[in-house]
C-alpha atoms as a PDB file:
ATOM      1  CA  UNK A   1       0.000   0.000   0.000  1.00  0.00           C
ATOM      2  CA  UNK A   2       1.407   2.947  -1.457  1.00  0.00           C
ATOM      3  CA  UNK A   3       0.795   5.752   2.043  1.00  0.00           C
ATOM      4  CA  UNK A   4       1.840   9.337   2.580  1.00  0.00           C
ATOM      5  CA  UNK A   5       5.765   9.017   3.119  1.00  0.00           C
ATOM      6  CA  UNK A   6       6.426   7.332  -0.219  1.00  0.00           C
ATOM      7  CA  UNK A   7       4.414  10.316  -2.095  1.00  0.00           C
ATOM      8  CA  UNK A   8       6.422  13.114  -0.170  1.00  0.00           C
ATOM      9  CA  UNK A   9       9.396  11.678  -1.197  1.00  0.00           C
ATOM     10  CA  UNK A  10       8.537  11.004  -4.610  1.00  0.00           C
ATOM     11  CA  UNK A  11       8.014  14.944  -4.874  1.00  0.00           C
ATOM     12  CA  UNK A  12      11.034  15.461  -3.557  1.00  0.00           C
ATOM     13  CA  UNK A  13      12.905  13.239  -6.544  1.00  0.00           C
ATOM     14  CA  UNK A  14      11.227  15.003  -8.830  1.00  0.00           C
ATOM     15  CA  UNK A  15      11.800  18.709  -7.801  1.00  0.00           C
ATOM     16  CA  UNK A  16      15.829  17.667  -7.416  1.00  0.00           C
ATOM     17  CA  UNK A  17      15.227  15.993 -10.988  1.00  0.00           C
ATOM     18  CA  UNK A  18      14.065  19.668 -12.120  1.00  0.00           C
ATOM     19  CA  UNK A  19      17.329  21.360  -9.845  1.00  0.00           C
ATOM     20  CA  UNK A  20      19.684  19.261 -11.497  1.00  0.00           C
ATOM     21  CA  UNK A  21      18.513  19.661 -14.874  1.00  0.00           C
ATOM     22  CA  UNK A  22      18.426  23.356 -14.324  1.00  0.00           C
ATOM     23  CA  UNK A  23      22.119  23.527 -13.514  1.00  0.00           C
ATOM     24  CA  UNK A  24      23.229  21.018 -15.435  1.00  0.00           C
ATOM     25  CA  UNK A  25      21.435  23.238 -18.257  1.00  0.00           C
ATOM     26  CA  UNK A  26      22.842  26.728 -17.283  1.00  0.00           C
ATOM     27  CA  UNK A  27      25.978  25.209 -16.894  1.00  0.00           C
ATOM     28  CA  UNK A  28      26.184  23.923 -20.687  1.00  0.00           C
ATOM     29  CA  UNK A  29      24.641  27.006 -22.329  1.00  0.00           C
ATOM     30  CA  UNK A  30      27.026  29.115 -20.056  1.00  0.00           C
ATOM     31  CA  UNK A  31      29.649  28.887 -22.165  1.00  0.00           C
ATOM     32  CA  UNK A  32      27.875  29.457 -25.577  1.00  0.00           C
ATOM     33  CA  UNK A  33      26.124  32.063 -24.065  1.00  0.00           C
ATOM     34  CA  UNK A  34      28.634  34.173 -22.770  1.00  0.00           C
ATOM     35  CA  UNK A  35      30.700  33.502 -26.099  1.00  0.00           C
ATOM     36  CA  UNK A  36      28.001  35.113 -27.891  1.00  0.00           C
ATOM     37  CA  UNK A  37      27.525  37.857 -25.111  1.00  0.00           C
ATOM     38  CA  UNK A  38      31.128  39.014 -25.632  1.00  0.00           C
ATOM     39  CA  UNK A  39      31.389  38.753 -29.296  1.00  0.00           C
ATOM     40  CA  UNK A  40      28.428  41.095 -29.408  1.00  0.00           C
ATOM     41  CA  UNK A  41      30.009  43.518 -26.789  1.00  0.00           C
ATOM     42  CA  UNK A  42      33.303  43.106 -28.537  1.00  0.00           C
ATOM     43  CA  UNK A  43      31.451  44.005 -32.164  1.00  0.00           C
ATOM     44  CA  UNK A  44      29.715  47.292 -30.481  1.00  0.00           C
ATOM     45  CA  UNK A  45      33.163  48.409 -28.894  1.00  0.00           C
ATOM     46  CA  UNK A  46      35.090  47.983 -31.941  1.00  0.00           C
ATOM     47  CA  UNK A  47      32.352  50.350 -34.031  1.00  0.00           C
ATOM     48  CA  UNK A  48      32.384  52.922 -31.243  1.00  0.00           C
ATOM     49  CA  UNK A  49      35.943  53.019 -31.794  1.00  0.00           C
ATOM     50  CA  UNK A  50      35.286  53.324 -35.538  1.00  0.00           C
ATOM     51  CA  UNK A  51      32.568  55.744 -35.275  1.00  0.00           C
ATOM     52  CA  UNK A  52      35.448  57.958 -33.238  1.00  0.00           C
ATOM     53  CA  UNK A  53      38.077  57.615 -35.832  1.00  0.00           C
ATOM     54  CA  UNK A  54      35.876  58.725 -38.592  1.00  0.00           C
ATOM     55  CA  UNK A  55      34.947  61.427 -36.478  1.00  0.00           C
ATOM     56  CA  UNK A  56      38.481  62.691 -35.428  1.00  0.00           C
ATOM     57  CA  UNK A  57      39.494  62.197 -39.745  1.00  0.00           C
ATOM     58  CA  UNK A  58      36.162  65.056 -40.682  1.00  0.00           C
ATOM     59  CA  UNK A  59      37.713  66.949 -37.990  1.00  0.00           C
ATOM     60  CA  UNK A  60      41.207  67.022 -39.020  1.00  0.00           C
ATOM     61  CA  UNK A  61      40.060  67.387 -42.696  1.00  0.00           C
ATOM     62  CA  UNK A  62      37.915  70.314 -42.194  1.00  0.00           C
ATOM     63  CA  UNK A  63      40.944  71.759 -40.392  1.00  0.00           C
ATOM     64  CA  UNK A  64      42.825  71.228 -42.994  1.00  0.00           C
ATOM     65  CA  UNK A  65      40.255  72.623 -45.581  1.00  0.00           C
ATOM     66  CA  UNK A  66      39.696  75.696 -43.261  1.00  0.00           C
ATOM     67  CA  UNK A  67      43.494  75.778 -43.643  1.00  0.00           C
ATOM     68  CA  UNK A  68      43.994  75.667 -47.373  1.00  0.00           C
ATOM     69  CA  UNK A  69      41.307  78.527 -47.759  1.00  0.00           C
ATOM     70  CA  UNK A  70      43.288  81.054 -45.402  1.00  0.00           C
ATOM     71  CA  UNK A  71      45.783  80.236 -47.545  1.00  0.00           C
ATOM     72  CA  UNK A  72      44.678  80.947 -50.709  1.00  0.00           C
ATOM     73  CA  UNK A  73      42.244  83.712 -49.787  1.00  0.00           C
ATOM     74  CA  UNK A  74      44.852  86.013 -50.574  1.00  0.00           C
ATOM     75  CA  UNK A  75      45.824  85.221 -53.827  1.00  0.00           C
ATOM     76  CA  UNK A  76      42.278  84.503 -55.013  1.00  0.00           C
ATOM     77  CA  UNK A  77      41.443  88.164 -53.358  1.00  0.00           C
ATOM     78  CA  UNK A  78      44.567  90.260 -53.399  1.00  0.00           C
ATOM     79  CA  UNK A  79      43.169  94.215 -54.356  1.00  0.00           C
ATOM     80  CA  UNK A  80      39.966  92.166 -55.674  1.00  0.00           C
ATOM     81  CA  UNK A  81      37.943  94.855 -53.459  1.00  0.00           C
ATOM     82  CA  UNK A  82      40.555  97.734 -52.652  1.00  0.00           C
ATOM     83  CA  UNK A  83      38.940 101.074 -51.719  1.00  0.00           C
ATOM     84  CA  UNK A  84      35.497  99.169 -51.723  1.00  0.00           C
ATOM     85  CA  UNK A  85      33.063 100.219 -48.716  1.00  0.00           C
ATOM     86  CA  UNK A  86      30.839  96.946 -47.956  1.00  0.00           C
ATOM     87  CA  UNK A  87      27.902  96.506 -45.571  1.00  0.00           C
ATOM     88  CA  UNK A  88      27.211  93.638 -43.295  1.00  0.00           C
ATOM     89  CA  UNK A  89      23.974  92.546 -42.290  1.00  0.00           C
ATOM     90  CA  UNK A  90      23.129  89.508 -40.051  1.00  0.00           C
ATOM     91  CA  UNK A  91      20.137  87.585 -38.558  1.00  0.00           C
ATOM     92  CA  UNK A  92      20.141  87.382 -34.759  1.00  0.00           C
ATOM     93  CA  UNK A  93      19.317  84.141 -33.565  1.00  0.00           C
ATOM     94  CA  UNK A  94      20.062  81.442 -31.441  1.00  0.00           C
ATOM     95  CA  UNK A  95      22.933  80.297 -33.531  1.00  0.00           C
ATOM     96  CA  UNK A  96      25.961  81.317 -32.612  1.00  0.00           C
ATOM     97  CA  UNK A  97      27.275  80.330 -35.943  1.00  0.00           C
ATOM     98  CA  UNK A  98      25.737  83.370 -37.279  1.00  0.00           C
ATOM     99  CA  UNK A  99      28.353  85.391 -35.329  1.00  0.00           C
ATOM    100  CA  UNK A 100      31.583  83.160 -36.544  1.00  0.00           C
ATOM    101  CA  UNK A 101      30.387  83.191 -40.044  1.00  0.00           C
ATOM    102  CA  UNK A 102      29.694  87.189 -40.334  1.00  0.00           C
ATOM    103  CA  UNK A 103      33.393  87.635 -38.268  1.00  0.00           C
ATOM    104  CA  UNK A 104      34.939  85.607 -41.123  1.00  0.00           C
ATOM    105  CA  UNK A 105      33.574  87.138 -43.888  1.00  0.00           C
ATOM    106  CA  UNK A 106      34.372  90.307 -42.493  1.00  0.00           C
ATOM    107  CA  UNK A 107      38.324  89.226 -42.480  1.00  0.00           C
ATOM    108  CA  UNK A 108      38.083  87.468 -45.439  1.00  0.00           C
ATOM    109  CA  UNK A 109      36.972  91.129 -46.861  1.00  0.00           C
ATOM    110  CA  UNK A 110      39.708  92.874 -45.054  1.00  0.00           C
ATOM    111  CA  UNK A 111      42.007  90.267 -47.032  1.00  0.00           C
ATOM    112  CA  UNK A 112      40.242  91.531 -50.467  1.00  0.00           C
ATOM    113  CA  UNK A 113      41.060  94.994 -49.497  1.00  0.00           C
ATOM    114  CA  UNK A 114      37.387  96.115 -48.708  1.00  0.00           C
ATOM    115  CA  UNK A 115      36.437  98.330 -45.566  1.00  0.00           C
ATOM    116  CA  UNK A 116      33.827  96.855 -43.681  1.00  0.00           C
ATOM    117  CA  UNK A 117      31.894 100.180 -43.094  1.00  0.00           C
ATOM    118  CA  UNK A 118      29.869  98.507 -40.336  1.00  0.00           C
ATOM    119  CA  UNK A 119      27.300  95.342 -39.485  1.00  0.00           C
ATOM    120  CA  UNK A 120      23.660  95.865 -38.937  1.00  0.00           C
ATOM    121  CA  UNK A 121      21.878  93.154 -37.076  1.00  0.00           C
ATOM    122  CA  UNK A 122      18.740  92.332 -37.438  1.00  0.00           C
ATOM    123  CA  UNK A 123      16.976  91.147 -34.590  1.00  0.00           C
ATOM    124  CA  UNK A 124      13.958  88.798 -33.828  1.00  0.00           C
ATOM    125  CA  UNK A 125      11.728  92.198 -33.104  1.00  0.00           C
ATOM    126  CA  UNK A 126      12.470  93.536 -36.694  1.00  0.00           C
ATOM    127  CA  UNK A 127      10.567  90.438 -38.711  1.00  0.00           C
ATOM    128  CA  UNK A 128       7.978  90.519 -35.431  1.00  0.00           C
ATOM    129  CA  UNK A 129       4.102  90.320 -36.938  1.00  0.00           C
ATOM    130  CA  UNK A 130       3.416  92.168 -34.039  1.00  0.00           C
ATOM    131  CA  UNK A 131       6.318  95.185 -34.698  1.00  0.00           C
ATOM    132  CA  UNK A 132       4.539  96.304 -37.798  1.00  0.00           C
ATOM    133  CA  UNK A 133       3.065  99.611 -36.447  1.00  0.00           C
ATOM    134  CA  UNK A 134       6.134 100.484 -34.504  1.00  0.00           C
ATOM    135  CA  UNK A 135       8.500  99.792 -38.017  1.00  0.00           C
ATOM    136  CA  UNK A 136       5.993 101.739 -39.915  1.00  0.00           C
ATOM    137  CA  UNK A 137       6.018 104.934 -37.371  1.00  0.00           C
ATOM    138  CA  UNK A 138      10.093 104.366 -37.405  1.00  0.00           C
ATOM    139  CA  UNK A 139      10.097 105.082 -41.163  1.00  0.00           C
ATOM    140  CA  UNK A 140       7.456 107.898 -41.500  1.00  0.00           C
ATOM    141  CA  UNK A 141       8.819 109.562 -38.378  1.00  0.00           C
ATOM    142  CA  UNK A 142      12.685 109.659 -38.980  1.00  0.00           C
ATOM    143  CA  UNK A 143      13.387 109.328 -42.797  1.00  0.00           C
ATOM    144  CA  UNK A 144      15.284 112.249 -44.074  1.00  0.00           C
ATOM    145  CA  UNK A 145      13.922 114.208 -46.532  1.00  0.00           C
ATOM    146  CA  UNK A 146      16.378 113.065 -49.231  1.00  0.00           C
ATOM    147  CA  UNK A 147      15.557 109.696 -49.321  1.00  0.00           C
ATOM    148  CA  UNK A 148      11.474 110.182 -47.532  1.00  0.00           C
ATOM    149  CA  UNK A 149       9.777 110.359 -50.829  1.00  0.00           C
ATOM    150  CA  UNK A 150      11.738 107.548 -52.332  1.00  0.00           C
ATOM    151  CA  UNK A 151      10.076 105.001 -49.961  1.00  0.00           C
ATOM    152  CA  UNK A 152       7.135 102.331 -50.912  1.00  0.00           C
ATOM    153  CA  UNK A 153       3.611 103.562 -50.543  1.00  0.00           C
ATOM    154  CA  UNK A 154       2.657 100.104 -48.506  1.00  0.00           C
ATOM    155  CA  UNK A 155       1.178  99.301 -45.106  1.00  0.00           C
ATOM    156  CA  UNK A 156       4.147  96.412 -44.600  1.00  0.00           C
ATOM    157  CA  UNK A 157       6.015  97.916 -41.728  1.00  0.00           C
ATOM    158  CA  UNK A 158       9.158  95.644 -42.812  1.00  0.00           C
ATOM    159  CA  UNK A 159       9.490  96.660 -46.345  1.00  0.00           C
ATOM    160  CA  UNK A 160       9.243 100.499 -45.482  1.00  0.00           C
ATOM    161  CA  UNK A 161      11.971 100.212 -42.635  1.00  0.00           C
ATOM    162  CA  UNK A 162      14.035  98.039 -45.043  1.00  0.00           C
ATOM    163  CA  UNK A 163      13.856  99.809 -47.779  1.00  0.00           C
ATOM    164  CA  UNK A 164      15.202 103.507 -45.446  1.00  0.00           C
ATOM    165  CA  UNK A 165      17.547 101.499 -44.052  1.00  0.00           C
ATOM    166  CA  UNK A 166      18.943 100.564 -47.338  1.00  0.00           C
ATOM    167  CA  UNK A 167      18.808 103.925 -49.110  1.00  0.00           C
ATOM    168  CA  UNK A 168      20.663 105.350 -46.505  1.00  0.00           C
ATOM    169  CA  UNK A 169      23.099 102.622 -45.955  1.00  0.00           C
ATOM    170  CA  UNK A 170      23.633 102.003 -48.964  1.00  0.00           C
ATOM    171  CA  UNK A 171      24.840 104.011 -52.272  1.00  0.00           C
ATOM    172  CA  UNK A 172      27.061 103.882 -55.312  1.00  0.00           C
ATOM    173  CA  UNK A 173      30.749 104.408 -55.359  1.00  0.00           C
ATOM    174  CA  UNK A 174      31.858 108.280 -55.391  1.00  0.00           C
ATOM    175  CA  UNK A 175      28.084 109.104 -53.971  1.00  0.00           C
ATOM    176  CA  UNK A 176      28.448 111.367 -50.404  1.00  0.00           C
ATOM    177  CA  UNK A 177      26.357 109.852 -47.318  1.00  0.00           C
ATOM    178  CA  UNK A 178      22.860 110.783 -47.301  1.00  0.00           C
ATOM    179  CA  UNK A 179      22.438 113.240 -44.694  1.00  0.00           C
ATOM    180  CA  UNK A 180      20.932 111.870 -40.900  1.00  0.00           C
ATOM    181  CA  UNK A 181      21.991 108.592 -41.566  1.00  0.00           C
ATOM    182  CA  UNK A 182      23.630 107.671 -37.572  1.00  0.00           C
ATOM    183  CA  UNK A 183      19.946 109.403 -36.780  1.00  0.00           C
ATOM    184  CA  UNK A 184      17.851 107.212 -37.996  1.00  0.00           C
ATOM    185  CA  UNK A 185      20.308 104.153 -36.986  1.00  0.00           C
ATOM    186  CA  UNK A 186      20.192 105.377 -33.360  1.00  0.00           C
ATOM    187  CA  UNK A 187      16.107 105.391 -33.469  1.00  0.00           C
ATOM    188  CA  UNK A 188      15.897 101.805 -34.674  1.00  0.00           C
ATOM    189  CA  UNK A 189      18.980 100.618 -32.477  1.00  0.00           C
ATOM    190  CA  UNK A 190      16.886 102.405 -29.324  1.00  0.00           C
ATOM    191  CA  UNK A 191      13.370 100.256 -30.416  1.00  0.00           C
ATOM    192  CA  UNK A 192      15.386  97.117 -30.500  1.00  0.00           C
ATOM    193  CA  UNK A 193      15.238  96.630 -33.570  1.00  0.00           C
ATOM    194  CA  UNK A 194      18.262  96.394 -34.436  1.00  0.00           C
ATOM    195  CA  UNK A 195      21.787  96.512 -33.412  1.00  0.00           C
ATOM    196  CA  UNK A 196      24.727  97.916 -34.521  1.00  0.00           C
ATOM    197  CA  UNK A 197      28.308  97.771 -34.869  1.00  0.00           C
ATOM    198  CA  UNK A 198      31.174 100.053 -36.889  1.00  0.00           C
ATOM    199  CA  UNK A 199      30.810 104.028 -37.613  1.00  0.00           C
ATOM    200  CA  UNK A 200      28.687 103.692 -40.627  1.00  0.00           C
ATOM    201  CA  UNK A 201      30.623 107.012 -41.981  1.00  0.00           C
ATOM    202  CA  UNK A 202      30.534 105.989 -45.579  1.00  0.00           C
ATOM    203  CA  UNK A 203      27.543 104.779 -47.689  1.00  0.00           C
ATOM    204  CA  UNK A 204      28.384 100.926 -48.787  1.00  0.00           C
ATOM    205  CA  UNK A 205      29.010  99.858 -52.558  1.00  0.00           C
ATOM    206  CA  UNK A 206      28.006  96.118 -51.766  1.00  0.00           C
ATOM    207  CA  UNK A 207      25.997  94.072 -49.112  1.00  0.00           C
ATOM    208  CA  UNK A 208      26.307  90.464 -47.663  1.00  0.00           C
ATOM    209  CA  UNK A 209      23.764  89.541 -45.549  1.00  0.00           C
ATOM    210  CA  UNK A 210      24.241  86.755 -43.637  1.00  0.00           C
ATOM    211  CA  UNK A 211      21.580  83.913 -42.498  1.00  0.00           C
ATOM    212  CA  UNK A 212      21.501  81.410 -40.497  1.00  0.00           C
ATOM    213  CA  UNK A 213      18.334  78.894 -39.697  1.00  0.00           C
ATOM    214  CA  UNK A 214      14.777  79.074 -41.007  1.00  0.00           C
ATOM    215  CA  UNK A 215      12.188  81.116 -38.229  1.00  0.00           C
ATOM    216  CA  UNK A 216      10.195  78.564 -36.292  1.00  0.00           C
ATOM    217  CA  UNK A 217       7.417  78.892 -34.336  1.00  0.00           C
ATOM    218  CA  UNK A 218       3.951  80.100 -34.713  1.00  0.00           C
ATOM    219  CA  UNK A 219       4.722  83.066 -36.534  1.00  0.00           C
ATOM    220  CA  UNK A 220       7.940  81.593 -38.812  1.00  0.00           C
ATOM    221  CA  UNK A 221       6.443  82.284 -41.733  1.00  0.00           C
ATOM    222  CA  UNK A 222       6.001  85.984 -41.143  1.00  0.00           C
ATOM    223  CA  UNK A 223       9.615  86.019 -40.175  1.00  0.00           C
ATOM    224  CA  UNK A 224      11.116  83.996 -43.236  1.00  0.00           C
ATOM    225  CA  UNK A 225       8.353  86.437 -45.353  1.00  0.00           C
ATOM    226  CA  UNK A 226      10.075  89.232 -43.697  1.00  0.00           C
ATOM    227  CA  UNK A 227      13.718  88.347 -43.942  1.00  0.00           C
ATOM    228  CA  UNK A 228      13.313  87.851 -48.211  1.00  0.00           C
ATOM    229  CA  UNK A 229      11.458  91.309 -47.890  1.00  0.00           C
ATOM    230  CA  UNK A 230      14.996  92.611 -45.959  1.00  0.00           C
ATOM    231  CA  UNK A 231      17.220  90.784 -48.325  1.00  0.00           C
ATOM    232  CA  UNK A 232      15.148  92.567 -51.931  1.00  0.00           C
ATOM    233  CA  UNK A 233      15.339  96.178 -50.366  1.00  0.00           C
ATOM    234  CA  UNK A 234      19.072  95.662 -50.037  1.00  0.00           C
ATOM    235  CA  UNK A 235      19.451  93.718 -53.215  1.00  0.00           C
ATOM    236  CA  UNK A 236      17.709  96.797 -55.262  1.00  0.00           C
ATOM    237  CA  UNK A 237      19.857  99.344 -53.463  1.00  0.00           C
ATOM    238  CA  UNK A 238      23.134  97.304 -54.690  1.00  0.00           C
ATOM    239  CA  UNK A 239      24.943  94.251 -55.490  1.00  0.00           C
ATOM    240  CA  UNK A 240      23.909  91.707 -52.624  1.00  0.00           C
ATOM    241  CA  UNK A 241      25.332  88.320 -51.652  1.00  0.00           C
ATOM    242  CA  UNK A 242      22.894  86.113 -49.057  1.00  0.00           C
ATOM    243  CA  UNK A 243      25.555  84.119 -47.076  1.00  0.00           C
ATOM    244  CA  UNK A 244      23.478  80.882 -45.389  1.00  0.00           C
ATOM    245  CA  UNK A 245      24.317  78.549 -42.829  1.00  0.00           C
ATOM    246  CA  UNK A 246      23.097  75.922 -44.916  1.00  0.00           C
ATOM    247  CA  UNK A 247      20.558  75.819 -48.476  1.00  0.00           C
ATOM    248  CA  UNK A 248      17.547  76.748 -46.172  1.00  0.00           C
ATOM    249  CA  UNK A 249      15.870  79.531 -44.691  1.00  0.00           C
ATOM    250  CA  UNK A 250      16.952  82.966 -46.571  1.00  0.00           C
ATOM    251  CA  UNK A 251      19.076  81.150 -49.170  1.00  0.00           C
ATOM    252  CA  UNK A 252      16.367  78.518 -50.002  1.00  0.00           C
ATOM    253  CA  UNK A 253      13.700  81.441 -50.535  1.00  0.00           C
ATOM    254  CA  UNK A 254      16.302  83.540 -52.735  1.00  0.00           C
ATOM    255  CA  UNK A 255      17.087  80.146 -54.973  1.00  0.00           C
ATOM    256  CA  UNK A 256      13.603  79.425 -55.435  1.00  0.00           C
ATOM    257  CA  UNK A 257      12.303  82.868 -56.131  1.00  0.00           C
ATOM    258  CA  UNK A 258      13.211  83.324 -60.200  1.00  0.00           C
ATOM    259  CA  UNK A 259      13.292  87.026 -60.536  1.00  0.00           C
ATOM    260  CA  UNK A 260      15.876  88.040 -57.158  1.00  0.00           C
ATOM    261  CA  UNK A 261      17.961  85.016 -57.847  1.00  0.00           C
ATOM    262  CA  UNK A 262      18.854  86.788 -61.285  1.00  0.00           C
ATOM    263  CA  UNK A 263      20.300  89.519 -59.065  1.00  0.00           C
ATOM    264  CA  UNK A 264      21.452  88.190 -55.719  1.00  0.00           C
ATOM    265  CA  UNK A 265      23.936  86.216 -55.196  1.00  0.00           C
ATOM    266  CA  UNK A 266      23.998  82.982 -52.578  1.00  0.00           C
ATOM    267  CA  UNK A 267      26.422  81.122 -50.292  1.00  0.00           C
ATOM    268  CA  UNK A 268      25.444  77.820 -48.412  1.00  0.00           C
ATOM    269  CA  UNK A 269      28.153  76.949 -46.380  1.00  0.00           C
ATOM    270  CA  UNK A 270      29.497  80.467 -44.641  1.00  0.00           C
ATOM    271  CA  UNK A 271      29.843  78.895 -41.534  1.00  0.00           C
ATOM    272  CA  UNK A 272      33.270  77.032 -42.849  1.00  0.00           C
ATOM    273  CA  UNK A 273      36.100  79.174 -44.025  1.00  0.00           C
ATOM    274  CA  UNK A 274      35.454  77.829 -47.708  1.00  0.00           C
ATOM    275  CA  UNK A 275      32.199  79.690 -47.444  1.00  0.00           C
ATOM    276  CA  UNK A 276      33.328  82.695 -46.410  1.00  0.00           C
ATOM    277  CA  UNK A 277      35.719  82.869 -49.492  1.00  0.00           C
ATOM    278  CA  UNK A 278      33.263  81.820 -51.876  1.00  0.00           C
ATOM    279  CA  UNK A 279      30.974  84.871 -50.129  1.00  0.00           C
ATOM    280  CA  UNK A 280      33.768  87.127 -50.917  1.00  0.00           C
ATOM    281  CA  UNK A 281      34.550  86.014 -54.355  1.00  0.00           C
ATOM    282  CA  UNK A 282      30.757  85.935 -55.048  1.00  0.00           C
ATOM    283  CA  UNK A 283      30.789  89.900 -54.306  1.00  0.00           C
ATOM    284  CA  UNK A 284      33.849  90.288 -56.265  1.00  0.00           C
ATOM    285  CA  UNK A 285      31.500  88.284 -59.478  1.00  0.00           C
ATOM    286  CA  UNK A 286      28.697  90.639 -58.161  1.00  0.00           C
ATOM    287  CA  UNK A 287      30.412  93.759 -58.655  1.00  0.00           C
ATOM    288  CA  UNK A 288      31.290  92.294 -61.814  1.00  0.00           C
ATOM    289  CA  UNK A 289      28.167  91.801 -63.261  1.00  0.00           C
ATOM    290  CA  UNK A 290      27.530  88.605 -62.451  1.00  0.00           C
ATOM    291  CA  UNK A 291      25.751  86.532 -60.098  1.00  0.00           C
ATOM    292  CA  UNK A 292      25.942  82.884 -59.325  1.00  0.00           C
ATOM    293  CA  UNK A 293      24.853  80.570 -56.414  1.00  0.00           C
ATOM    294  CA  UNK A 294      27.543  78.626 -54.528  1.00  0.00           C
ATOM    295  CA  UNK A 295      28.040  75.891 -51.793  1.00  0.00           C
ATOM    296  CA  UNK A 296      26.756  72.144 -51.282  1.00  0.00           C
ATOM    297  CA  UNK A 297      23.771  72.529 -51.256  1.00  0.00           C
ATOM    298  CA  UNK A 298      20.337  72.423 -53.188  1.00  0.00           C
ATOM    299  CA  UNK A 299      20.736  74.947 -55.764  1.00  0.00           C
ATOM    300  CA  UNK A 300      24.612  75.730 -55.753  1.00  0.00           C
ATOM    301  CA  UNK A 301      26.012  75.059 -59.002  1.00  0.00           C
ATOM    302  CA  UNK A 302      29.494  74.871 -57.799  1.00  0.00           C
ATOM    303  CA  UNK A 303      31.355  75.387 -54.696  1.00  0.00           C
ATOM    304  CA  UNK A 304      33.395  78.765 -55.721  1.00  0.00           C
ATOM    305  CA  UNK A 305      32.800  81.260 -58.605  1.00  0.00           C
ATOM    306  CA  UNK A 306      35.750  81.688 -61.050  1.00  0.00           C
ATOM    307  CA  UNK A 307      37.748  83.878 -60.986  1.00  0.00           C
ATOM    308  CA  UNK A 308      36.635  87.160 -60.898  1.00  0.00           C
ATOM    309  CA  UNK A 309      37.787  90.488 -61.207  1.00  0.00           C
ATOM    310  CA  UNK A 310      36.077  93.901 -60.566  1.00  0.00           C
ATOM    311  CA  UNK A 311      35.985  96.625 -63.873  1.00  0.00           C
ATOM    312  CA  UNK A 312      38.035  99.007 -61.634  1.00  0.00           C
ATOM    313  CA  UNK A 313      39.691  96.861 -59.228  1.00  0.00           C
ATOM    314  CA  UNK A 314      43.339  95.518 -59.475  1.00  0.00           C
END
């Protein structure tokens, strides 16, 4: 008769059964297991590693490009823009890029011979929806009369304040500065709307605005309409050259809009020391005559213009 002892023990052989076979089991996938564990680890390390070497090469070779442009930027620009007075306008953002970019160009114009007569920057309350009152008041209220009658008969606070700014900022070679001009600087520098740097004592031959991203936000596209608005008023007061971060934002609209892109030049990359030359020679081509769109990305047909020379330049 089969009673309660022989059943408890009979458990018992079967959970050490189960015991054994578990570490009897562990024990032979172990080894397999932790093979496969390491090779895996081993695999990931030795594409981190990879992934840092590639990294450290770009690095190195965009030193060495920035390198080979200082270089060259010379010979390309030697007397290219002597006794030329040029105008710098930037985009404030949050990009800090904008800053390095606009600070080469402006030694990269210094090289060419230019004077950088002084940089205007634009900030975020300029291409403000909401600032349109206060730019149109700014324009009506402190225009000079030389240049009052001259401006466009429109309700767009942006394109009146752009196009003052321009016409007094901006003239042709030999032409004297139109009279008020630190005036109606100081007025838009006390609104905030913009901010400026250099003495602004002669009017500039040439402009090179540069951009850096898109606006985002709720109101971006009133601020990218804005910033193409800023970009034609300076482009029909004299030979312009947009200078991007990258083929979006200001540069995008510019390449994509038929009629400006006939007349203002573009740069993609001025955030690298290539770009900044190619913004410089594109000025050169500008002054020339010519205009051309430069860089990596969509719409560049090449990286640098030719060549160029300037009718009266050296």
């Amino acid at each position: 008769m089969i009673n309660f002892r022989y059943h408890v023990v009979s458990l018992a052989a079967v959970f050490l059964a189960l015991a054994i076979g578990l570490v009897v089991g562990t024990a032979a996938a172990n080894g397999p297991l932790a093979e496969n564990l390491n090779d895996q680890v081993n695999k990931i390390t030795n594409e981190k590693q990879q992934l840092r070497d590639d990294l450290d090469q770009s690095r190195a070779e965009l030193k060495k490009s920035a390198d080979f442009a200082a270089e060259v930027a010379p010979m390309l620009l030697n007397g290219k823009l002597n006794n030329r007075n040029v105008l710098l306008v930037k985009f404030e953002g949050s990009d800090d890029d904008v800053n390095t970019a606009t600070d080469g160009i402006a030694t990269t114009l210094e090289t060419a011979g230019a004077k950088v007569v002084g940089t205007i920057s634009i900030t975020e309350k300029f291409t403000a929806a909401a600032s349109n009152l206060l730019l149109l008041d700014l324009s009506e209220s402190w225009a000079p009369p030389a240049v009052s009658g001259a401006l466009p008969n429109t309700t767009n606070g942006v394109e009146t304040s752009s196009a003052l700014l321009a016409s007094v900022l901006v003239g042709k070679s030999g032409t004297p500065q139109v009279d008020g001009v630190r005036t109606v600087l100081s007025a838009y520098e006390q609104a905030g709307c913009v901010k400026l740097r250099g003495d602004f004592k002669a009017p500039a031959e040439a402009v090179i605005i540069v951009a850096g991203a898109p606006a985002s936000g709720k109101d971006a596209k009133e601020r990218n309409t804005a910033a193409m608005t800023i970009a034609t008023r300076f482009d029909m007061a004299g030979p312009t050259v947009v200078a991007g971060l990258s083929a979006n934002g200001l540069v995008s609209s510019v390449r994509g809009d038929a009629s400006i892109a006939k007349t203002t030049s573009t740069v993609d990359n001025a955030v690298t020391a290539n770009g900044q030359l190619a913004a410089v020679m594109a000025l050169v081509e500008r002054l020339g005559g010519k205009t051309g769109h430069y860089g990596i990305g969509d719409g560049a047909t090449s990286l640098l213009p030719k060549t160029a020379s300037v009718t009266n330049g050296s």
